[in-house]
C-alpha atoms as a PDB file:
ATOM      1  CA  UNK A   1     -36.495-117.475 182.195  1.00  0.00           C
ATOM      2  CA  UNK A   2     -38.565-119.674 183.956  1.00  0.00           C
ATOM      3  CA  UNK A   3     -38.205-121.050 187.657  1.00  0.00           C
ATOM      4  CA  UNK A   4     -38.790-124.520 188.897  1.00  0.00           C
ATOM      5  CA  UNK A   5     -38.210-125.374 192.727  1.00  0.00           C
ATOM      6  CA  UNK A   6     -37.880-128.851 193.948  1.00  0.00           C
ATOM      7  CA  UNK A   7     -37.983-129.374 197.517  1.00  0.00           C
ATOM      8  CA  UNK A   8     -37.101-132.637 198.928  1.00  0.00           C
ATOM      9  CA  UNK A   9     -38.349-133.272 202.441  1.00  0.00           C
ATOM     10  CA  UNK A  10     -39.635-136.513 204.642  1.00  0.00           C
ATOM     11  CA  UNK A  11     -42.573-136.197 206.567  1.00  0.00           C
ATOM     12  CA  UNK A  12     -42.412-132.412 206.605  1.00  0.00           C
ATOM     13  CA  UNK A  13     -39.835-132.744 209.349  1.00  0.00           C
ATOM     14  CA  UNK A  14     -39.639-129.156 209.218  1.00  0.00           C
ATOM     15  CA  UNK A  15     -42.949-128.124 208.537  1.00  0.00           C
ATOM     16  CA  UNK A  16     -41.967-124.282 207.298  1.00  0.00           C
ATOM     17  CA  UNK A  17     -39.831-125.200 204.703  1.00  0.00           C
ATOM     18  CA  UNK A  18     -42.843-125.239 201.934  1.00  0.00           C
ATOM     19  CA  UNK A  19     -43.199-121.685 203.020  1.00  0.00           C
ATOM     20  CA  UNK A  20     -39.373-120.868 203.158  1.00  0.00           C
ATOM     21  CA  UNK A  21     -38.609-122.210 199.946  1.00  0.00           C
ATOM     22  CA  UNK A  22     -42.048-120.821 198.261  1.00  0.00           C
ATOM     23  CA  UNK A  23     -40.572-116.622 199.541  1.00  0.00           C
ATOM     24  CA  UNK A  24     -37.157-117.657 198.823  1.00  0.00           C
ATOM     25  CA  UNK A  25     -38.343-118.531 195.049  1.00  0.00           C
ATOM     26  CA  UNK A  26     -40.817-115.778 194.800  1.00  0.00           C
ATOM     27  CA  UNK A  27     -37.625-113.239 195.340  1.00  0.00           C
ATOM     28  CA  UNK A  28     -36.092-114.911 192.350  1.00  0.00           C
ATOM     29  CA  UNK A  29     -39.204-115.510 189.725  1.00  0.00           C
ATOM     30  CA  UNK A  30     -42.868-113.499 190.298  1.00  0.00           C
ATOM     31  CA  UNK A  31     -44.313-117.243 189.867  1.00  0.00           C
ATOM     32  CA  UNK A  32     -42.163-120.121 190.155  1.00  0.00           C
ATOM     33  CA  UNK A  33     -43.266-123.648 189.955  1.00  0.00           C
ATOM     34  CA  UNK A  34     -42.665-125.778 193.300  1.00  0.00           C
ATOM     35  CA  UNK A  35     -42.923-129.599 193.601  1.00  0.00           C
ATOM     36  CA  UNK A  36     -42.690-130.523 197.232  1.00  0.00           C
ATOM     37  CA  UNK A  37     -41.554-133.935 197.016  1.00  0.00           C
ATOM     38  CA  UNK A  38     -42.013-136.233 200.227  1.00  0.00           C
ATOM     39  CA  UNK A  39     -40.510-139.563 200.448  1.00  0.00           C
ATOM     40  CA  UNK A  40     -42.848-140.881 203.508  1.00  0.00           C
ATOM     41  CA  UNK A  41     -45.565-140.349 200.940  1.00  0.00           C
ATOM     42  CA  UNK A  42     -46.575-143.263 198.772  1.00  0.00           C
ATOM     43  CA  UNK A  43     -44.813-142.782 195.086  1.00  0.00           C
ATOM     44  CA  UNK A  44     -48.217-142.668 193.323  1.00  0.00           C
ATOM     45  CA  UNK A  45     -49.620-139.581 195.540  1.00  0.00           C
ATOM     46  CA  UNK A  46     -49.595-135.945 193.195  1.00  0.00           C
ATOM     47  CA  UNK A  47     -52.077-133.011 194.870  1.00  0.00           C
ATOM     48  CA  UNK A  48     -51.769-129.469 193.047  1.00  0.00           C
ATOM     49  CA  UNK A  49     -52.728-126.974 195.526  1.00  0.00           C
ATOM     50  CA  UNK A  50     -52.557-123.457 194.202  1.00  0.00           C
ATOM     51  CA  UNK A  51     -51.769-123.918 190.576  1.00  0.00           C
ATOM     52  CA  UNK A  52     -48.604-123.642 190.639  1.00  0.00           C
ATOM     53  CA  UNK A  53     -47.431-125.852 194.033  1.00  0.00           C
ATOM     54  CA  UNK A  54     -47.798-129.842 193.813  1.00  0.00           C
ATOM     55  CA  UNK A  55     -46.915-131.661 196.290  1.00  0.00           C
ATOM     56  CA  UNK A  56     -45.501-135.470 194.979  1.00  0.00           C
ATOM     57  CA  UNK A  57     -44.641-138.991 196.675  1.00  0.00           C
ATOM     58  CA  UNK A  58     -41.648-140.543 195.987  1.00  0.00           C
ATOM     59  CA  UNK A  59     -39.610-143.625 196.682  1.00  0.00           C
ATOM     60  CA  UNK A  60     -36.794-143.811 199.882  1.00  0.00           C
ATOM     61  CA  UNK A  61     -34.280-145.098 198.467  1.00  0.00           C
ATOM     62  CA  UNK A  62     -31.726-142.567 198.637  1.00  0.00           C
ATOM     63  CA  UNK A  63     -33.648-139.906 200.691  1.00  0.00           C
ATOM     64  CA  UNK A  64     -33.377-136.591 198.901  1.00  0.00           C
ATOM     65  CA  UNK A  65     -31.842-137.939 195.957  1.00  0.00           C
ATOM     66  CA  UNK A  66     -34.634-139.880 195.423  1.00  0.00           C
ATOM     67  CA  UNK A  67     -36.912-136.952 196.091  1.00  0.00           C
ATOM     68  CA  UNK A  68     -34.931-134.716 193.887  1.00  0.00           C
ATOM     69  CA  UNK A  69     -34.951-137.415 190.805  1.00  0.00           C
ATOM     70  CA  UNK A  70     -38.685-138.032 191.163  1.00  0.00           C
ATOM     71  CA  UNK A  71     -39.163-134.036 191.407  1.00  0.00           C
ATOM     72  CA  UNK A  72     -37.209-134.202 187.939  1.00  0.00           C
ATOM     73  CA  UNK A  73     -39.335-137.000 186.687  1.00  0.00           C
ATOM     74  CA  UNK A  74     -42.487-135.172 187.547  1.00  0.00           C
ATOM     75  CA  UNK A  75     -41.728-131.645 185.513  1.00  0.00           C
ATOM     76  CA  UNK A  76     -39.683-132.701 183.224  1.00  0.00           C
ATOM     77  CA  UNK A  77     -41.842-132.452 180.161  1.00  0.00           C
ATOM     78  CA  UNK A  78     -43.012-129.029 181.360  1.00  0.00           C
ATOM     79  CA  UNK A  79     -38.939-127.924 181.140  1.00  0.00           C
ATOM     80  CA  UNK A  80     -37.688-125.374 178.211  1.00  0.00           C
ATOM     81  CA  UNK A  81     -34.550-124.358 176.914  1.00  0.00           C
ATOM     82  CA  UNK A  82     -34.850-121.114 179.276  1.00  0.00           C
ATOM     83  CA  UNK A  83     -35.952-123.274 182.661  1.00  0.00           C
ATOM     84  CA  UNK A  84     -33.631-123.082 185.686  1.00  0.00           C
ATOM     85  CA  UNK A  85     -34.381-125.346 187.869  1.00  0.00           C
ATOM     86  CA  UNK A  86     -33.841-124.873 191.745  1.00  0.00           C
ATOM     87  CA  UNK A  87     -33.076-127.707 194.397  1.00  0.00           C
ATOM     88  CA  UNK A  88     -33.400-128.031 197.997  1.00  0.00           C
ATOM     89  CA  UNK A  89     -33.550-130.531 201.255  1.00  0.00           C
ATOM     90  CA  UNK A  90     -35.776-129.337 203.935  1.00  0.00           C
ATOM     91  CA  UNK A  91     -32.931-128.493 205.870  1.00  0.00           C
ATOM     92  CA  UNK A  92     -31.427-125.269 202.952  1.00  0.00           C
ATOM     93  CA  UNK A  93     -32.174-122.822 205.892  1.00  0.00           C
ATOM     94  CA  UNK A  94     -30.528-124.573 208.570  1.00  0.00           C
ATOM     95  CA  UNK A  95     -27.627-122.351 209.781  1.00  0.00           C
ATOM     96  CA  UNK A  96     -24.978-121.562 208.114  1.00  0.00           C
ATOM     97  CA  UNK A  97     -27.488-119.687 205.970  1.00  0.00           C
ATOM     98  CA  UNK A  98     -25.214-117.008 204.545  1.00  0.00           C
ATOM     99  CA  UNK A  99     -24.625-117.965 201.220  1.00  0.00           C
ATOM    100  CA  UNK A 100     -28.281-118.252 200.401  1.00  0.00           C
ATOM    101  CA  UNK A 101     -28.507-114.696 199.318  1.00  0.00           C
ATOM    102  CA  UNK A 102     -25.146-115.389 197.309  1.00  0.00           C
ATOM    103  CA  UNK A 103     -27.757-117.751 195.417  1.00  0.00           C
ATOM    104  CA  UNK A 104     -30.287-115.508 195.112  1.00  0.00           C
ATOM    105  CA  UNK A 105     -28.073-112.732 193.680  1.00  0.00           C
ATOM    106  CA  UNK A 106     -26.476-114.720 191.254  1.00  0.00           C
ATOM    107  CA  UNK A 107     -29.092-116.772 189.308  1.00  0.00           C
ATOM    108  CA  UNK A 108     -28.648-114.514 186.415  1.00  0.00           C
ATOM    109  CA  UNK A 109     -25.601-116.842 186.131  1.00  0.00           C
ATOM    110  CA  UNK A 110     -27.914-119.408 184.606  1.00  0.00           C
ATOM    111  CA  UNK A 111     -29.260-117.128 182.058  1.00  0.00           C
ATOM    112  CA  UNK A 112     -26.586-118.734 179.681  1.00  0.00           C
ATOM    113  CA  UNK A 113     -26.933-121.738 176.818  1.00  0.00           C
ATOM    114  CA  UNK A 114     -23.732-122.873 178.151  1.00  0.00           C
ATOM    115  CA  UNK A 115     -24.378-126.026 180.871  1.00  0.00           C
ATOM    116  CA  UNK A 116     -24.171-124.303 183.854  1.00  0.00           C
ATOM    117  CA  UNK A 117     -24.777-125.027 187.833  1.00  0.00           C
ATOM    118  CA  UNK A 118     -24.818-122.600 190.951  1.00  0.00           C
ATOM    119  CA  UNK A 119     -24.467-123.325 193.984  1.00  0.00           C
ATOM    120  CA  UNK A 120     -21.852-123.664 197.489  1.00  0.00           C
ATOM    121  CA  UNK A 121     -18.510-126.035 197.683  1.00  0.00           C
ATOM    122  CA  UNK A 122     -17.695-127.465 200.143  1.00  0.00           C
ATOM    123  CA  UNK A 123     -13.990-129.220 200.375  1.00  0.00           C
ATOM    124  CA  UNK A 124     -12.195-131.494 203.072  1.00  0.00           C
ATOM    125  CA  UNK A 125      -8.924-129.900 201.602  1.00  0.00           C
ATOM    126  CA  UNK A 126      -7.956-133.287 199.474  1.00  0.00           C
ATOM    127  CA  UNK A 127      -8.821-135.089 196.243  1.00  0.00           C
ATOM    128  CA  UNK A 128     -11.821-138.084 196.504  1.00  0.00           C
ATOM    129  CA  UNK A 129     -12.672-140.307 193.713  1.00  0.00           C
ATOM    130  CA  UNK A 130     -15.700-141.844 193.033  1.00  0.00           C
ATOM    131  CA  UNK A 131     -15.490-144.250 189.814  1.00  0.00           C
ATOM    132  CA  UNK A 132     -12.281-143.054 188.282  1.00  0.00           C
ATOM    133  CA  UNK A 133     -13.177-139.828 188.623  1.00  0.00           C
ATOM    134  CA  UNK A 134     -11.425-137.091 190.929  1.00  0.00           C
ATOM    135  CA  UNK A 135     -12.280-133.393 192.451  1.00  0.00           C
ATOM    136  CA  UNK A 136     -11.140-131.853 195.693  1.00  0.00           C
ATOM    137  CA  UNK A 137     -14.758-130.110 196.140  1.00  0.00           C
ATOM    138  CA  UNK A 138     -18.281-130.897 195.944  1.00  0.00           C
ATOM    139  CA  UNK A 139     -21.421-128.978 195.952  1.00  0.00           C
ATOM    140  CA  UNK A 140     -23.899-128.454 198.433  1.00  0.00           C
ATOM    141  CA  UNK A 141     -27.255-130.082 198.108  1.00  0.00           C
ATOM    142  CA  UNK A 142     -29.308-128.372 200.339  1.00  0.00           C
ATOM    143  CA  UNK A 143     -29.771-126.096 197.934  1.00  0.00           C
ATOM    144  CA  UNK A 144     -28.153-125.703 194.131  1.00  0.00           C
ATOM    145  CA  UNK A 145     -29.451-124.750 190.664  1.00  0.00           C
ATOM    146  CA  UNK A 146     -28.508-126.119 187.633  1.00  0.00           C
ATOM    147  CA  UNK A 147     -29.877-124.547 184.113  1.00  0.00           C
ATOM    148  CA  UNK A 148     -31.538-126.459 181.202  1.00  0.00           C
ATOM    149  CA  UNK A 149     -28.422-127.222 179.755  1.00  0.00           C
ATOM    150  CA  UNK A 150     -26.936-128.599 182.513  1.00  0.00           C
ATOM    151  CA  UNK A 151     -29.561-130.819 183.173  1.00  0.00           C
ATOM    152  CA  UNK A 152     -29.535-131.733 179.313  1.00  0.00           C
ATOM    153  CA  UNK A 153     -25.993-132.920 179.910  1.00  0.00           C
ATOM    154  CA  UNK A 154     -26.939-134.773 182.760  1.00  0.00           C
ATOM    155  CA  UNK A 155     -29.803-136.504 180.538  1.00  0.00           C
ATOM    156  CA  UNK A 156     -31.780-135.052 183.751  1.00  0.00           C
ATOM    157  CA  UNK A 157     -30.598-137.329 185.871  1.00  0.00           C
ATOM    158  CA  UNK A 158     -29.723-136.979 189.489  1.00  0.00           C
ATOM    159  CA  UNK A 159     -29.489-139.783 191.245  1.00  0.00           C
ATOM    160  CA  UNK A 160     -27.214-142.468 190.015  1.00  0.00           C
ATOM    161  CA  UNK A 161     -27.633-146.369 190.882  1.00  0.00           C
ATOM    162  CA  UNK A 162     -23.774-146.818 192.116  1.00  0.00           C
ATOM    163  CA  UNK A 163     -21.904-149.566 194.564  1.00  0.00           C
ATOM    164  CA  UNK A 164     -20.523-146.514 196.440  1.00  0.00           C
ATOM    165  CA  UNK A 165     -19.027-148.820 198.718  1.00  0.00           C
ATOM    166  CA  UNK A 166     -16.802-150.761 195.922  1.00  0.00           C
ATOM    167  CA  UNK A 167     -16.592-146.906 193.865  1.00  0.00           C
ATOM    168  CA  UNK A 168     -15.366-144.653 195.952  1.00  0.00           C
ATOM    169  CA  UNK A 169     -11.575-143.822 197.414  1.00  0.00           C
ATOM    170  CA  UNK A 170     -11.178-145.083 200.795  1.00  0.00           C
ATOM    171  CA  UNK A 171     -10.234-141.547 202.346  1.00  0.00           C
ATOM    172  CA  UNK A 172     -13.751-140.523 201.023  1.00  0.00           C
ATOM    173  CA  UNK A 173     -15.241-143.445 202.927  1.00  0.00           C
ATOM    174  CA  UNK A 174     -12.955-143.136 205.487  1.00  0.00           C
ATOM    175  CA  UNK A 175     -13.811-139.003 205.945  1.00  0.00           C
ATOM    176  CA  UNK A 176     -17.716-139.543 205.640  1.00  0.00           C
ATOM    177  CA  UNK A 177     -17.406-142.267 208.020  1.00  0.00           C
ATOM    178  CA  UNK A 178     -16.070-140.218 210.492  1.00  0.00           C
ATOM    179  CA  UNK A 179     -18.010-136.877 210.164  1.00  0.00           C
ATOM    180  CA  UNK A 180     -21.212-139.095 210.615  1.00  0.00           C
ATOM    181  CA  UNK A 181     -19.590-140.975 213.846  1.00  0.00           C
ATOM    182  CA  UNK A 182     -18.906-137.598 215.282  1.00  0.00           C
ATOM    183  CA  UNK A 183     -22.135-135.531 213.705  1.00  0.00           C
ATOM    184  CA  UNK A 184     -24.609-134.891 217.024  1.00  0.00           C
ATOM    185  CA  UNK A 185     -27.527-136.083 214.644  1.00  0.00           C
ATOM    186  CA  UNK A 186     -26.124-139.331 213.357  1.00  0.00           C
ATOM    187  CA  UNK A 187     -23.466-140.690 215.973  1.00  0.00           C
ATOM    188  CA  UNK A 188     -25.870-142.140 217.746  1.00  0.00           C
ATOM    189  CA  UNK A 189     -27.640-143.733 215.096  1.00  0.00           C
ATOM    190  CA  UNK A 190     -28.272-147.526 214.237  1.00  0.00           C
ATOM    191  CA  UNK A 191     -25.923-149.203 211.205  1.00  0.00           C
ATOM    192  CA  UNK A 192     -29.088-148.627 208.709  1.00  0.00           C
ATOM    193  CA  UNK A 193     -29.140-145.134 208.973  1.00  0.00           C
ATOM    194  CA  UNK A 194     -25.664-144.393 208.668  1.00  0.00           C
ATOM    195  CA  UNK A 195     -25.595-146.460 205.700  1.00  0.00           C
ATOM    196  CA  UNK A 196     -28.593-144.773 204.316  1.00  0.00           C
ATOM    197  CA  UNK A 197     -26.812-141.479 204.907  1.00  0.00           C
ATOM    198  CA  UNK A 198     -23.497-142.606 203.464  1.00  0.00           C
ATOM    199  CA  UNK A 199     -25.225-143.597 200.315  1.00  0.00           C
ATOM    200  CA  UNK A 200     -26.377-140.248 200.894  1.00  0.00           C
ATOM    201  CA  UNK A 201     -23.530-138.448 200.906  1.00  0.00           C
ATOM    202  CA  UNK A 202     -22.038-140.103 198.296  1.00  0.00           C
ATOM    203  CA  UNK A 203     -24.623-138.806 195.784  1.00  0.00           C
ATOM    204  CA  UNK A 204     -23.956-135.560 197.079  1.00  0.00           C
ATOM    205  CA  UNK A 205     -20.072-135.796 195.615  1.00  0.00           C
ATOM    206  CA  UNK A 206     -21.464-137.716 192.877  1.00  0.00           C
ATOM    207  CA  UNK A 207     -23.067-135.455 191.446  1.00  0.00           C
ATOM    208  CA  UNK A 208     -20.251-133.175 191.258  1.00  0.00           C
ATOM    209  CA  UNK A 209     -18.446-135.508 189.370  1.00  0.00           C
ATOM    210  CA  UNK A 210     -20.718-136.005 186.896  1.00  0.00           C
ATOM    211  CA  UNK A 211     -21.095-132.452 186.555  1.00  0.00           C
ATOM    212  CA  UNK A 212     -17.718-131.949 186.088  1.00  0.00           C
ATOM    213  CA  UNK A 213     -16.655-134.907 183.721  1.00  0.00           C
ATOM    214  CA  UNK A 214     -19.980-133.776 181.365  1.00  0.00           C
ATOM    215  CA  UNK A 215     -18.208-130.105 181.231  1.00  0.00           C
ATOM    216  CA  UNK A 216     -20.878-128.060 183.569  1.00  0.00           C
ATOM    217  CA  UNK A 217     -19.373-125.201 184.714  1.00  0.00           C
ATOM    218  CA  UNK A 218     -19.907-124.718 188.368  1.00  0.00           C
ATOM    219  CA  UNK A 219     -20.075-121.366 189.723  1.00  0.00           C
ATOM    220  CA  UNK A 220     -19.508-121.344 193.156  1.00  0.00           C
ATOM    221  CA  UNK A 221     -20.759-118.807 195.565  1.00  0.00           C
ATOM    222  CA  UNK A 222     -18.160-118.483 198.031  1.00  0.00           C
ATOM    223  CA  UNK A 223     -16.299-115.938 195.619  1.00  0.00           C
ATOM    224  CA  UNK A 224     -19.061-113.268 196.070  1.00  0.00           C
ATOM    225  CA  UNK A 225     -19.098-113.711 200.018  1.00  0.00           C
END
């Protein structure tokens, strides 16, 4: 097995992270691979630091989806058939933090040739659609691991180019819409940003989706809380 990390950040918001996410990989893998990937950077910037930590640029398009997609751009010719690869926002240790050691715990779960992801669901206790396609639960991007396979199935792609607005059910819109208007860190926040973080947040589900509809099978980590 080998580990890749891909942390997504902007402007080192939270400047610890690299060093979170570095120990919280190094308790999974003696010597992972990290790309720190931040989108205030210009796209063309790539500094390797210790050998095995690079730190990338990457477009802003869709903030961490963006970061994560050029992450899996950047090492995706260095993948295998027995890489799992890690992802994370800046934010993975923001509180609630306790099923990050549910993660760590179970990442032998990926040690399978069947397409496989790992990570937390999170529900709003009804079915959303997103392009014909329907779940009740998503996973949780601040941190999630998907194995080779998975990503295989995915043809390593994370971020999807989508008219979320025209997509998606309207009591998705109509939920997001609402958590952000009501969120401490957003409901004061100009039109462009909420946009930006609805597009955002779309992904997230998105993702899912895709994951489901290309037969990944999610484990979820609430079941060994």
């Amino acid at each position: 097995m080998t580990v890749f990390g891909i942390l997504a950040t902007s402007g080192m918001s939270y400047p610890y992270c690299t060093w979170d996410f570095r120990d919280f990989l190094s308790n999974i893998y003696e010597n992972p691979k990290v790309v720190i990937v931040d989108n205030k950077l210009d796209d063309t910037f790539c500094k390797t630091f210790d050998g095995n930590t690079t730190v990338i640029g990457s477009l802003d398009t869709h903030n961490e989806f963006s970061s994560f997609q050029s992450g899996m751009e950047y090492i995706q010719q260095d993948l295998n058939p027995d890489s799992i690869v890690i992802f994370a926002t800046s934010a993975f240790l923001n509180p609630p933090t306790e099923y990050i050691p549910a993660i760590s715990r179970n990442i032998n779960s990926l040690k399978t040739k069947s397409p496989t992801a790992l990570g937390y669901s999170d529900s709003f206790g009804e079915s959303f659609s997103i392009s014909d396609l329907h779940s009740s639960f998503w996973l949780r991007t601040s941190i999630f691991a998907l194995n080779f396979s998975a990503l295989s199935c995915l043809d390593f792609t994370i971020l999807h180019d989508l008219d979320f607005s025209i997509l998606a059910s309207s009591n998705l819109r109509n939920h997001v819409t609402s958590w952000l208007s009501n969120h401490p860190n957003y409901k004061n926040a100009d039109d462009s940003l909420l946009k930006k973080r609805l597009f955002s947040i779309f992904h997230e589900k998105f993702l899912t989706l895709s994951m489901l509809n290309v037969g990944i099978s999610i484990v979820d980590v609430r079941k060994f809380m």
